[in-house]
C-alpha atoms as a PDB file:
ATOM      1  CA  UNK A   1     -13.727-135.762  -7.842  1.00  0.00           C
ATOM      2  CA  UNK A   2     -15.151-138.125 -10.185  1.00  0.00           C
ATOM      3  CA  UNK A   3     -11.808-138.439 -12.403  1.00  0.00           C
ATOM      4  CA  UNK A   4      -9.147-140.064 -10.007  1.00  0.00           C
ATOM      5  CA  UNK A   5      -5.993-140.751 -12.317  1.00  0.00           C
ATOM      6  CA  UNK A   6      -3.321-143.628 -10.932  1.00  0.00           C
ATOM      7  CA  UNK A   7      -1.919-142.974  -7.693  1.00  0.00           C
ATOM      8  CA  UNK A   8      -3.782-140.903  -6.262  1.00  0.00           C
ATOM      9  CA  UNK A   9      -6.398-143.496  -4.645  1.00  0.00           C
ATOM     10  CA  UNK A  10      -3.084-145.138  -3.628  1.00  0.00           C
ATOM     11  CA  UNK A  11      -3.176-146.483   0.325  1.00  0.00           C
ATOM     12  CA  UNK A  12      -1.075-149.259   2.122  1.00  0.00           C
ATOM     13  CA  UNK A  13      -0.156-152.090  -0.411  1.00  0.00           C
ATOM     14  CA  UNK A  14      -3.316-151.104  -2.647  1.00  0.00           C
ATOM     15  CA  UNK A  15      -2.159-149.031  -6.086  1.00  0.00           C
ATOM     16  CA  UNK A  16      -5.893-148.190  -6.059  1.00  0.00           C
ATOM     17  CA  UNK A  17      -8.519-148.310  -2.922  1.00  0.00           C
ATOM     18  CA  UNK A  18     -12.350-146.931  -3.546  1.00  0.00           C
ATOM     19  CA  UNK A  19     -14.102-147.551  -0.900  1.00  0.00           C
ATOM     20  CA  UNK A  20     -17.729-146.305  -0.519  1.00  0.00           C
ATOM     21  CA  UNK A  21     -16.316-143.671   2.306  1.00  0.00           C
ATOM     22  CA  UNK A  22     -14.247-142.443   0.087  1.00  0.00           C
ATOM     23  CA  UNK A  23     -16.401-142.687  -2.579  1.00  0.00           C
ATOM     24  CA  UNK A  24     -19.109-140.746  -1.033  1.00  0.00           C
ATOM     25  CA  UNK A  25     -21.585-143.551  -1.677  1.00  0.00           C
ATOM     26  CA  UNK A  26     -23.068-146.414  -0.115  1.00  0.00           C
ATOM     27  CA  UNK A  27     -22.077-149.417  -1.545  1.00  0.00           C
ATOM     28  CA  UNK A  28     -19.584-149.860  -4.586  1.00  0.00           C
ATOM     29  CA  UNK A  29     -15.810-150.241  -3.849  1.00  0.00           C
ATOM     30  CA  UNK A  30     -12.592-151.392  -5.776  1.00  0.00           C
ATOM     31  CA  UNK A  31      -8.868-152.465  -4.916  1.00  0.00           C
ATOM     32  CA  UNK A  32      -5.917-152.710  -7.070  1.00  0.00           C
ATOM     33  CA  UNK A  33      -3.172-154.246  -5.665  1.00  0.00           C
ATOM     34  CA  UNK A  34       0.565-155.203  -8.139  1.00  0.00           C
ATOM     35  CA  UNK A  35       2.173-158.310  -6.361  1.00  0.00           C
ATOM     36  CA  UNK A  36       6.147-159.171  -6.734  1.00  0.00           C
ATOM     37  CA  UNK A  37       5.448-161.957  -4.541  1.00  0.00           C
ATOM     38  CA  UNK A  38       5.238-160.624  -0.977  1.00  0.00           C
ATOM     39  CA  UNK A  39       1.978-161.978   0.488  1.00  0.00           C
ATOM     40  CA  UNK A  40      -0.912-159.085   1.229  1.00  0.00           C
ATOM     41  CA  UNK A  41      -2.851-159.763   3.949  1.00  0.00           C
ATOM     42  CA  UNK A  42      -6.541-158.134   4.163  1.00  0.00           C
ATOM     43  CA  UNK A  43      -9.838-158.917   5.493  1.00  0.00           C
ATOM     44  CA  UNK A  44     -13.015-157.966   3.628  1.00  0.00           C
ATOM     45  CA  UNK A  45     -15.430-156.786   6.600  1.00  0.00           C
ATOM     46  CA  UNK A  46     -18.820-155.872   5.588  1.00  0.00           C
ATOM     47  CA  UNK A  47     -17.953-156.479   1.964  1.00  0.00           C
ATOM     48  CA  UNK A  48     -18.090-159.110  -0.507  1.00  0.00           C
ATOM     49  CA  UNK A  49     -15.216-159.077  -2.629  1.00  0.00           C
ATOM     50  CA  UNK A  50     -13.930-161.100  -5.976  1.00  0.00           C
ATOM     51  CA  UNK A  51     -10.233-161.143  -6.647  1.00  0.00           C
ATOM     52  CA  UNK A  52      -9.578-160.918  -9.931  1.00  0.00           C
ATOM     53  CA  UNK A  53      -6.636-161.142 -12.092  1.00  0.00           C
ATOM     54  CA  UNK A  54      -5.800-158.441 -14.488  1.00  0.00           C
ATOM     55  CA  UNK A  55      -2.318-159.880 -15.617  1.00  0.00           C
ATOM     56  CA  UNK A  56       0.024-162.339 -14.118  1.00  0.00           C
ATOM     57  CA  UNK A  57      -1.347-165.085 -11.811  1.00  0.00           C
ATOM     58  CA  UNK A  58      -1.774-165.769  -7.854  1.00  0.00           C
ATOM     59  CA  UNK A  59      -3.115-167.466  -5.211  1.00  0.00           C
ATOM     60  CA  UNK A  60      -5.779-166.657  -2.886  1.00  0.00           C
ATOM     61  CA  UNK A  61      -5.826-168.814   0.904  1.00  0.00           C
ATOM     62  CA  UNK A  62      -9.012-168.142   3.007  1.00  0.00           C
ATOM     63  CA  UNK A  63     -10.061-169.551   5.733  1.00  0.00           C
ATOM     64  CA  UNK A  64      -8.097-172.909   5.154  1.00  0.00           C
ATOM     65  CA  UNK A  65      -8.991-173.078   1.318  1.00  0.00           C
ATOM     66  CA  UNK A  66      -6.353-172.565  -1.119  1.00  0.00           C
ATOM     67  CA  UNK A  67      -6.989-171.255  -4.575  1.00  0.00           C
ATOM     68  CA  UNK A  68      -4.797-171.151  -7.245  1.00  0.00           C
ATOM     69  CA  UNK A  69      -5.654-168.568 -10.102  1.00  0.00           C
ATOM     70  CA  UNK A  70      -4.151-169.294 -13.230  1.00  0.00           C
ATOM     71  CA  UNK A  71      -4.884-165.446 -14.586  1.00  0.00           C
ATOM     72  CA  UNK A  72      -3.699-164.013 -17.504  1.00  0.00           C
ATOM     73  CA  UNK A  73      -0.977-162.097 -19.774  1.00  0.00           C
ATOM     74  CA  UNK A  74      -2.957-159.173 -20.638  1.00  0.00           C
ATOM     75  CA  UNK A  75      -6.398-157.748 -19.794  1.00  0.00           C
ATOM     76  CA  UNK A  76      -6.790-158.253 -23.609  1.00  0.00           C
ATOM     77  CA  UNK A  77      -5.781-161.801 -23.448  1.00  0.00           C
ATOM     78  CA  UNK A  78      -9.819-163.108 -23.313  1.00  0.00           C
ATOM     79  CA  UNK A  79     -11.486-163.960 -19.689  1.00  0.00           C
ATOM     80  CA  UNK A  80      -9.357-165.068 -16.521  1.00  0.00           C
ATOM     81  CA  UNK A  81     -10.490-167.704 -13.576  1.00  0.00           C
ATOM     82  CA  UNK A  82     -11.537-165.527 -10.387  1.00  0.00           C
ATOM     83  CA  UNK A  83     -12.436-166.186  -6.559  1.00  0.00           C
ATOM     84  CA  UNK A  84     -14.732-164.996  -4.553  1.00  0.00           C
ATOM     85  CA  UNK A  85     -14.730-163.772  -1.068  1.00  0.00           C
ATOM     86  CA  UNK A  86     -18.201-163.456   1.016  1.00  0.00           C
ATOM     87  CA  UNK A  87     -18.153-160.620   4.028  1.00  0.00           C
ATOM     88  CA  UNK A  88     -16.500-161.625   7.055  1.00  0.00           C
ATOM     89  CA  UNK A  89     -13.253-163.289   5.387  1.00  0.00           C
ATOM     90  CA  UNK A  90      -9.598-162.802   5.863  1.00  0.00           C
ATOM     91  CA  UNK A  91      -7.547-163.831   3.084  1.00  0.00           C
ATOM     92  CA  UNK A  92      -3.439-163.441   1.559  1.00  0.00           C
ATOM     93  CA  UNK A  93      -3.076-163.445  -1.393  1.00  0.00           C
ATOM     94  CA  UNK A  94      -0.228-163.735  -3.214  1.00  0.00           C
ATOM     95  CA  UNK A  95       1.748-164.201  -6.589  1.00  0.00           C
ATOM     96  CA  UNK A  96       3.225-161.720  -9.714  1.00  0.00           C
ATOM     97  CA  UNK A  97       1.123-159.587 -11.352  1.00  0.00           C
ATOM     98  CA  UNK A  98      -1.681-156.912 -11.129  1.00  0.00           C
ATOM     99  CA  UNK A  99      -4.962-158.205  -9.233  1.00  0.00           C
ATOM    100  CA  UNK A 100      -8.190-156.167  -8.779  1.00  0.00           C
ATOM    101  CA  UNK A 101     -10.706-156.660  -6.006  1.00  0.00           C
ATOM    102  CA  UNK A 102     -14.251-155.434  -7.097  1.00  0.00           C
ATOM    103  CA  UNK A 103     -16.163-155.043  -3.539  1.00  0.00           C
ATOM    104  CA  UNK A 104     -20.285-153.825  -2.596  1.00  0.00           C
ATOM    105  CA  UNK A 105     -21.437-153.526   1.069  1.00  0.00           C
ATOM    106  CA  UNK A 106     -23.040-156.944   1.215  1.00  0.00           C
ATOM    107  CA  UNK A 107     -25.740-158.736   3.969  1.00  0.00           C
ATOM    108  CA  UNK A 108     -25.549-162.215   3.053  1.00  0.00           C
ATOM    109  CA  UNK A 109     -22.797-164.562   3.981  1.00  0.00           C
ATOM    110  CA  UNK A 110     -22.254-166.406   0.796  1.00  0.00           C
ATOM    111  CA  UNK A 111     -19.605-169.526  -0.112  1.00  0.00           C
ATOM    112  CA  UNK A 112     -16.104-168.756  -0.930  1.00  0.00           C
ATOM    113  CA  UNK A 113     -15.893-170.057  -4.412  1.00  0.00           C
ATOM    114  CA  UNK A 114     -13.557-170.487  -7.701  1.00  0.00           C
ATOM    115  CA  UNK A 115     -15.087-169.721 -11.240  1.00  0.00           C
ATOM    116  CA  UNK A 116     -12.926-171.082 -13.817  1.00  0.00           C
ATOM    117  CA  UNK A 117     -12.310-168.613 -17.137  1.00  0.00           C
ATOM    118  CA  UNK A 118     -13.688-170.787 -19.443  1.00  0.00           C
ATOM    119  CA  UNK A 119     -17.214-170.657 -17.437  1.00  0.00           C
ATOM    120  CA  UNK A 120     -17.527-166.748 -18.084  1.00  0.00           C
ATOM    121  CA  UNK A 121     -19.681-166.103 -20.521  1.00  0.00           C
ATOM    122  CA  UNK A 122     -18.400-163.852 -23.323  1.00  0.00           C
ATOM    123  CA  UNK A 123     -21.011-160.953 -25.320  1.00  0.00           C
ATOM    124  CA  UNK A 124     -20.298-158.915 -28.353  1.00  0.00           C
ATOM    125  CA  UNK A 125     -22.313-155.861 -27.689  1.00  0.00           C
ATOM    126  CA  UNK A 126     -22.931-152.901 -30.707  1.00  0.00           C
ATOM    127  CA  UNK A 127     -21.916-153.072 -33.682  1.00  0.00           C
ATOM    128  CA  UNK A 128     -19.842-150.388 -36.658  1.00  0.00           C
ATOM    129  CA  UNK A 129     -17.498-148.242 -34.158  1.00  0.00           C
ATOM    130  CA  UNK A 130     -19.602-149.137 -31.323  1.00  0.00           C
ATOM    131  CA  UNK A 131     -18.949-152.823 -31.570  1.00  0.00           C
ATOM    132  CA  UNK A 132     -17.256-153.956 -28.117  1.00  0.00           C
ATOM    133  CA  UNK A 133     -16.494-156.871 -25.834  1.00  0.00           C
ATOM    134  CA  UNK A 134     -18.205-158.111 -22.106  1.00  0.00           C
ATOM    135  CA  UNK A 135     -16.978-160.814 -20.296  1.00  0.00           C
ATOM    136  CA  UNK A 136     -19.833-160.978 -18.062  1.00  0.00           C
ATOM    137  CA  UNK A 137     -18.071-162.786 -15.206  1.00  0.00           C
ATOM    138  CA  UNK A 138     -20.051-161.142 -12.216  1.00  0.00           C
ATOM    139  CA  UNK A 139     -23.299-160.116 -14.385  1.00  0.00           C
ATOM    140  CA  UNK A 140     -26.576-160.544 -12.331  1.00  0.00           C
ATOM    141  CA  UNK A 141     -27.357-163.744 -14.652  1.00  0.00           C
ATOM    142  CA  UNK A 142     -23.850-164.898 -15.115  1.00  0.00           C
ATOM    143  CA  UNK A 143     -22.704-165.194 -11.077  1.00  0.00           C
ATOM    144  CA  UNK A 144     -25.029-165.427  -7.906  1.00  0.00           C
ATOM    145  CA  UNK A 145     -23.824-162.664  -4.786  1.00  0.00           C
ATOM    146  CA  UNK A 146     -25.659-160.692  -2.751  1.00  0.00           C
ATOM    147  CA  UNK A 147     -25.084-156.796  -4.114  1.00  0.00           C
ATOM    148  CA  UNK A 148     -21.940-156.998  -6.543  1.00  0.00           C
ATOM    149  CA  UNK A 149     -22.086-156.780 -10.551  1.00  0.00           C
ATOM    150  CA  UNK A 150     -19.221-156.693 -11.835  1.00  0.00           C
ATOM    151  CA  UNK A 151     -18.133-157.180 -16.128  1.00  0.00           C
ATOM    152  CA  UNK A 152     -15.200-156.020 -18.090  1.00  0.00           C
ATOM    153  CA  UNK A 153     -15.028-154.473 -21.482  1.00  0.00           C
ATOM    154  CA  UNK A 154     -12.794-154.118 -23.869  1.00  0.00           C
ATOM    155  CA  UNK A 155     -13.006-151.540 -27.016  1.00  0.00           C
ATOM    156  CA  UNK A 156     -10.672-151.747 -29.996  1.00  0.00           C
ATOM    157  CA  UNK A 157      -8.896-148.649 -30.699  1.00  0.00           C
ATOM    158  CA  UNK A 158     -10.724-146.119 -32.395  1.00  0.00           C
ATOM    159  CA  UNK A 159     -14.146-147.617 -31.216  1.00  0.00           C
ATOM    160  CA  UNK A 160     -16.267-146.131 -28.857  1.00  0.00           C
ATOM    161  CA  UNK A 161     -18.623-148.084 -25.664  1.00  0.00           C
ATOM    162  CA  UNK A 162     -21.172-147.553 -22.855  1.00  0.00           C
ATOM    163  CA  UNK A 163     -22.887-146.026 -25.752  1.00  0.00           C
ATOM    164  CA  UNK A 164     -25.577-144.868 -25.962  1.00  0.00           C
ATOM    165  CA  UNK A 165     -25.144-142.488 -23.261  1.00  0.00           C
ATOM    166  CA  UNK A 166     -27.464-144.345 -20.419  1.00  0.00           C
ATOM    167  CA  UNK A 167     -27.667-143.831 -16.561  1.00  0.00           C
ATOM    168  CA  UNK A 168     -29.012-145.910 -13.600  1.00  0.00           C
ATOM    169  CA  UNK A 169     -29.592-143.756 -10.336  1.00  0.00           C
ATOM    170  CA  UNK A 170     -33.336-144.475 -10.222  1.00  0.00           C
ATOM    171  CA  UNK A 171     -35.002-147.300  -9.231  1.00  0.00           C
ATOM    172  CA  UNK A 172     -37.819-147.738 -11.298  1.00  0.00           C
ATOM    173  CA  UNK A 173     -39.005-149.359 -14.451  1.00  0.00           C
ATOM    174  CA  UNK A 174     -36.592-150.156 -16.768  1.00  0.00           C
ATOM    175  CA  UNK A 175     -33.777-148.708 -14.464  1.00  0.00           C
ATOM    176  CA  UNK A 176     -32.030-149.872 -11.338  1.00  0.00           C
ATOM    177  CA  UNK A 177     -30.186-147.403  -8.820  1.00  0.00           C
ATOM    178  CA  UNK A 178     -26.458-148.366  -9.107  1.00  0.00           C
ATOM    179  CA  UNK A 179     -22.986-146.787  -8.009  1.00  0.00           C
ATOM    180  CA  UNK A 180     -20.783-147.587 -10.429  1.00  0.00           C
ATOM    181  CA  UNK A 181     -16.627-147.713 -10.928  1.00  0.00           C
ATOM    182  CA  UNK A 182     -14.387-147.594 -13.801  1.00  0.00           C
ATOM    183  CA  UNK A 183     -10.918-149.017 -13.819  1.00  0.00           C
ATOM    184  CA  UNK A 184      -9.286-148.414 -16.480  1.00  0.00           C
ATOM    185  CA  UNK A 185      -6.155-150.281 -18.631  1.00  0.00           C
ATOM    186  CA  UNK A 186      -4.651-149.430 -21.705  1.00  0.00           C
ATOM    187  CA  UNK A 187      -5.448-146.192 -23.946  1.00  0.00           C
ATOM    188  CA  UNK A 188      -5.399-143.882 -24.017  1.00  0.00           C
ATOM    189  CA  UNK A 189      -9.032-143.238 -24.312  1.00  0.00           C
ATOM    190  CA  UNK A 190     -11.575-140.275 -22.823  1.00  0.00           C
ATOM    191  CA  UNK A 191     -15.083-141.490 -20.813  1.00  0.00           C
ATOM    192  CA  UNK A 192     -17.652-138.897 -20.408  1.00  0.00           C
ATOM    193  CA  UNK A 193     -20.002-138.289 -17.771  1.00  0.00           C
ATOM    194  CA  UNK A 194     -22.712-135.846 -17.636  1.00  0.00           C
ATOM    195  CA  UNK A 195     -26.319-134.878 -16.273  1.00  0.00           C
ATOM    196  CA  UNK A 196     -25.865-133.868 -12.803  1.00  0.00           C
ATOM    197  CA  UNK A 197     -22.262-132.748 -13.243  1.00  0.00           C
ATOM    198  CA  UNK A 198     -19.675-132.972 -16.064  1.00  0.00           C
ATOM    199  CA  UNK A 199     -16.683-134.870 -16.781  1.00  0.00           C
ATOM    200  CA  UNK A 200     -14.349-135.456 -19.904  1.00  0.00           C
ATOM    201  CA  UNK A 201     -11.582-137.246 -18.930  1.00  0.00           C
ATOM    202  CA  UNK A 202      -8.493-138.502 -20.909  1.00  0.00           C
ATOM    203  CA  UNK A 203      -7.743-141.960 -18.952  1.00  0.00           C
ATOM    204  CA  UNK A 204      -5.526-144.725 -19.078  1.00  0.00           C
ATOM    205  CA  UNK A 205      -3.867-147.587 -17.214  1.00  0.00           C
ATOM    206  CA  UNK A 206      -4.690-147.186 -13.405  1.00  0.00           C
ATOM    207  CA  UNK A 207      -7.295-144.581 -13.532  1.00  0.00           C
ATOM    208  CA  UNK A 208     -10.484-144.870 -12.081  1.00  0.00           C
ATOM    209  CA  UNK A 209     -13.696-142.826 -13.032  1.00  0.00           C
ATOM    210  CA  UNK A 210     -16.822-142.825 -10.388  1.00  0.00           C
ATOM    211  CA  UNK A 211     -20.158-142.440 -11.768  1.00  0.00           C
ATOM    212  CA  UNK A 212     -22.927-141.689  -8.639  1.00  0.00           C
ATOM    213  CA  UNK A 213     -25.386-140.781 -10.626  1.00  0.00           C
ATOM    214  CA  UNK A 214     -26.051-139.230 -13.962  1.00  0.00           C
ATOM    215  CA  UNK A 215     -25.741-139.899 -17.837  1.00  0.00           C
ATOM    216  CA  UNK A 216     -22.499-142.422 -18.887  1.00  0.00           C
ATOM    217  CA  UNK A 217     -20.773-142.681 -22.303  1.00  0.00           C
ATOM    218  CA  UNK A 218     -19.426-142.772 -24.414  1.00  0.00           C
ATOM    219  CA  UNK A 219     -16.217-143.907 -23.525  1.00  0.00           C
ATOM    220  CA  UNK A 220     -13.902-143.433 -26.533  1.00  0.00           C
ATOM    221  CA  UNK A 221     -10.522-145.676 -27.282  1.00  0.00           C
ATOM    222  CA  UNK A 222      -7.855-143.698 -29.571  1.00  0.00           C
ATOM    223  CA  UNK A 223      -6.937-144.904 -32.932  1.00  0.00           C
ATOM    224  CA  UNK A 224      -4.678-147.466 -32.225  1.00  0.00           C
ATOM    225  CA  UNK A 225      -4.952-147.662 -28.798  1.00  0.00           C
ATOM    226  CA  UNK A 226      -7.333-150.790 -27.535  1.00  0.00           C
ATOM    227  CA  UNK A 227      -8.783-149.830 -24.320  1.00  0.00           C
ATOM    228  CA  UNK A 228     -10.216-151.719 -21.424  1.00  0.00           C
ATOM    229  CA  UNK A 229     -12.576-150.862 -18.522  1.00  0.00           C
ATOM    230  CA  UNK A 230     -13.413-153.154 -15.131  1.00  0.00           C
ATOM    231  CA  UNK A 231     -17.351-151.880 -14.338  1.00  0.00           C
ATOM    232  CA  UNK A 232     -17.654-152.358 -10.671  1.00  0.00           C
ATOM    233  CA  UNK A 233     -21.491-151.819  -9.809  1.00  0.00           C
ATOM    234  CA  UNK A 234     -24.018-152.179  -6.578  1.00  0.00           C
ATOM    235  CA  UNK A 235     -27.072-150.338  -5.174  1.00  0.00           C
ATOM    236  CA  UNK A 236     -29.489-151.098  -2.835  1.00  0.00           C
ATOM    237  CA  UNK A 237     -32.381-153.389  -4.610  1.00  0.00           C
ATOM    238  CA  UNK A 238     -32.586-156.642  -3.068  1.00  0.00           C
ATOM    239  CA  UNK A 239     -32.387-157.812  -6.743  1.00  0.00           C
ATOM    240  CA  UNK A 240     -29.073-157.291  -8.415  1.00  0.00           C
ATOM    241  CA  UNK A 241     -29.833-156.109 -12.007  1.00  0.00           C
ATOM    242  CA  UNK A 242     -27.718-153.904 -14.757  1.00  0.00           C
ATOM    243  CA  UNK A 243     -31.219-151.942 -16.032  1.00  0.00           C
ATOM    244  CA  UNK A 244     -30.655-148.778 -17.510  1.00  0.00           C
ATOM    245  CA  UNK A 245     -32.031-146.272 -18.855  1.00  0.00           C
ATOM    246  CA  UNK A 246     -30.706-144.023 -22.436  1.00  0.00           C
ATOM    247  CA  UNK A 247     -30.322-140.661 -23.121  1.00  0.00           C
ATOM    248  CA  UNK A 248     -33.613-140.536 -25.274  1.00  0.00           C
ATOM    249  CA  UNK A 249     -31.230-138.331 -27.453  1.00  0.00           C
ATOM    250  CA  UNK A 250     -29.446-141.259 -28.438  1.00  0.00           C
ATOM    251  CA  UNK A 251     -31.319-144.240 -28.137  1.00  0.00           C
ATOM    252  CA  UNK A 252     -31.975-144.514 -31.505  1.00  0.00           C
ATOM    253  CA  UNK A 253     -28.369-145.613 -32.167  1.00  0.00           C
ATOM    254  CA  UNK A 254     -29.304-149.211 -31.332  1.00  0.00           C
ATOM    255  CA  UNK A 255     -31.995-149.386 -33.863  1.00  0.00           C
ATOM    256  CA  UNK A 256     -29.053-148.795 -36.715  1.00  0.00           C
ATOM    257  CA  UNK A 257     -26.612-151.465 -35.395  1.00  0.00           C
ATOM    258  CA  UNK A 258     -29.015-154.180 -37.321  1.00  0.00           C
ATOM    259  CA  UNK A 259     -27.511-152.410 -40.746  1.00  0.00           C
ATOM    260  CA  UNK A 260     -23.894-152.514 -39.816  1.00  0.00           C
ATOM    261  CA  UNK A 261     -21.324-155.222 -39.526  1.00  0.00           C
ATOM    262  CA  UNK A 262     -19.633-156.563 -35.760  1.00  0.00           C
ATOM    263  CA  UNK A 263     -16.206-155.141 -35.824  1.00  0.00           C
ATOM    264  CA  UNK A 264     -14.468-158.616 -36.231  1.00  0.00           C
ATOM    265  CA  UNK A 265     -11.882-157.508 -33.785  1.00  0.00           C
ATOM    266  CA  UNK A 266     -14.062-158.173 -30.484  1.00  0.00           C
ATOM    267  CA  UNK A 267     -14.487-161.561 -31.419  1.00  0.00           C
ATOM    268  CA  UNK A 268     -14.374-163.687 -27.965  1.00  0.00           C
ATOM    269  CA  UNK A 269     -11.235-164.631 -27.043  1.00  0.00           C
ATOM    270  CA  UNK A 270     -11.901-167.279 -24.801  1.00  0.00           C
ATOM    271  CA  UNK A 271     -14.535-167.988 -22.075  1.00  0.00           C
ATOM    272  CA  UNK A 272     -18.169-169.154 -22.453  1.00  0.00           C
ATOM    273  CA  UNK A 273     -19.921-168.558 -25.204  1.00  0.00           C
END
């Protein structure tokens, strides 16, 4: 099932847990986890994780540090501060609010680390209805970890993004082999996946789409409905990298983005510029 709508990927004290088992994959996985204040105790094994704050705030204590995440109101509130957690670490966390853990089978032990929100660097991507906004807080060039890439998007109602349609289960030129996971908030909106099997999904707050392999996109927010998507992504190149490659029916859409103005509503709201 590549459409898994909220609450039923629900285990333990996780509203949402992908892992690759699960998943059917290799490496990708994803928690979701709503805190009224009771510490959750977890250890992340063979993964690396980041704990990320999708509203509210919390704290995150591992392995005698203590870090305080200031978080947000809203998904659609600009960038937050995040943490990260290398393979092998038990942690609590703890706090008010909704928190996501994007996770990838990892080898290298890496520093547990803090990354405040104004150091994530912020993209407008598109432009006309395609205009959309990335904070790029795990992007290969943005964050160093061994096999995690993880951004966030957010598309004003009645815009559409991951478009052009594109796909990434190849290695090869121009295109690295990825696994990747949408979590969704907001909407209503519809994502589309196709190729190698089809799905048109309506989705909303709490729903996850998987994409193993085939084409991606577009994913579509209603009229008047802003939506917002967590990309969780990891494959098995020793070199983490976001290449992808278009449906050649559509890549000529970027070409006409040059003749048509930014949508001024995914101006950056916060973060790095």
């Amino acid at each position: 099932m590549t459409h898994i709508p909220f609450g039923q990927a629900a285990s333990g004290p996780w509203q949402v847990e992908i892992t690759p088992e699960a998943a059917g994959w290799a490496y990708s996985g994803l928690r979701v986890v709503d805190l009224a204040g009771e510490p959750v105790k977890f250890t992340t094994g063979p993964e690396e994780m980041l704990v990320l704050p999708l509203t509210g705030a919390c704290e995150v204590v591992a392995e005698g540090e203590r870090l305080p995440l200031t978080g947000r109101a809203s998904v659609f509130d600009g960038p937050t501060d995040f943490a990260y957690l290398p393979i092998g670490t038990t942690a609590t966390i703890s706090g008010h609010g909704r928190v996501a853990l994007p996770s990838a089978r990892a080898t290298r032990r890496l520093p547990i680390r803090y990354v405040a929100a104004v150091q994530v660097p912020v993209e407008v991507r598109g432009s006309g209805q395609a205009s959309r906004r990335i904070n790029n807080f795990c992007a290969p060039d943005a964050f160093d970890c061994d096999k995690l890439v993880a951004v966030e998007v957010i598309t004003p109602g009645g815009n559409w993004s991951s478009y052009p349609p594109h796909k990434h289960d190849t290695a090869g030129e121009g295109e690295a082999e990825l696994e990747e996971i949408y979590y969704f908030e907001g909407g209503p909106g519809y994502q589309r996946v196709y190729g190698t099997h089809e799905t048109l999904a309506e989705v909303s707050g709490g729903d996850v789409v998987l994409v193993p392999h085939g084409y991606h996109g577009p994913s579509m927010a209603a009229p008047g409905y802003d939506l917002y998507y967590l990309n969780v992504l990891a494959g098995p190149a020793r070199q983490r990298s976001m290449a992808c490659r278009d449906d050649p029916r559509h890549a000529w859409i970027r070409a006409s983005w040059a003749d048509q103005p930014i949508d001024p509503r995914v101006a950056p709201a916060g973060g790095a510029s």
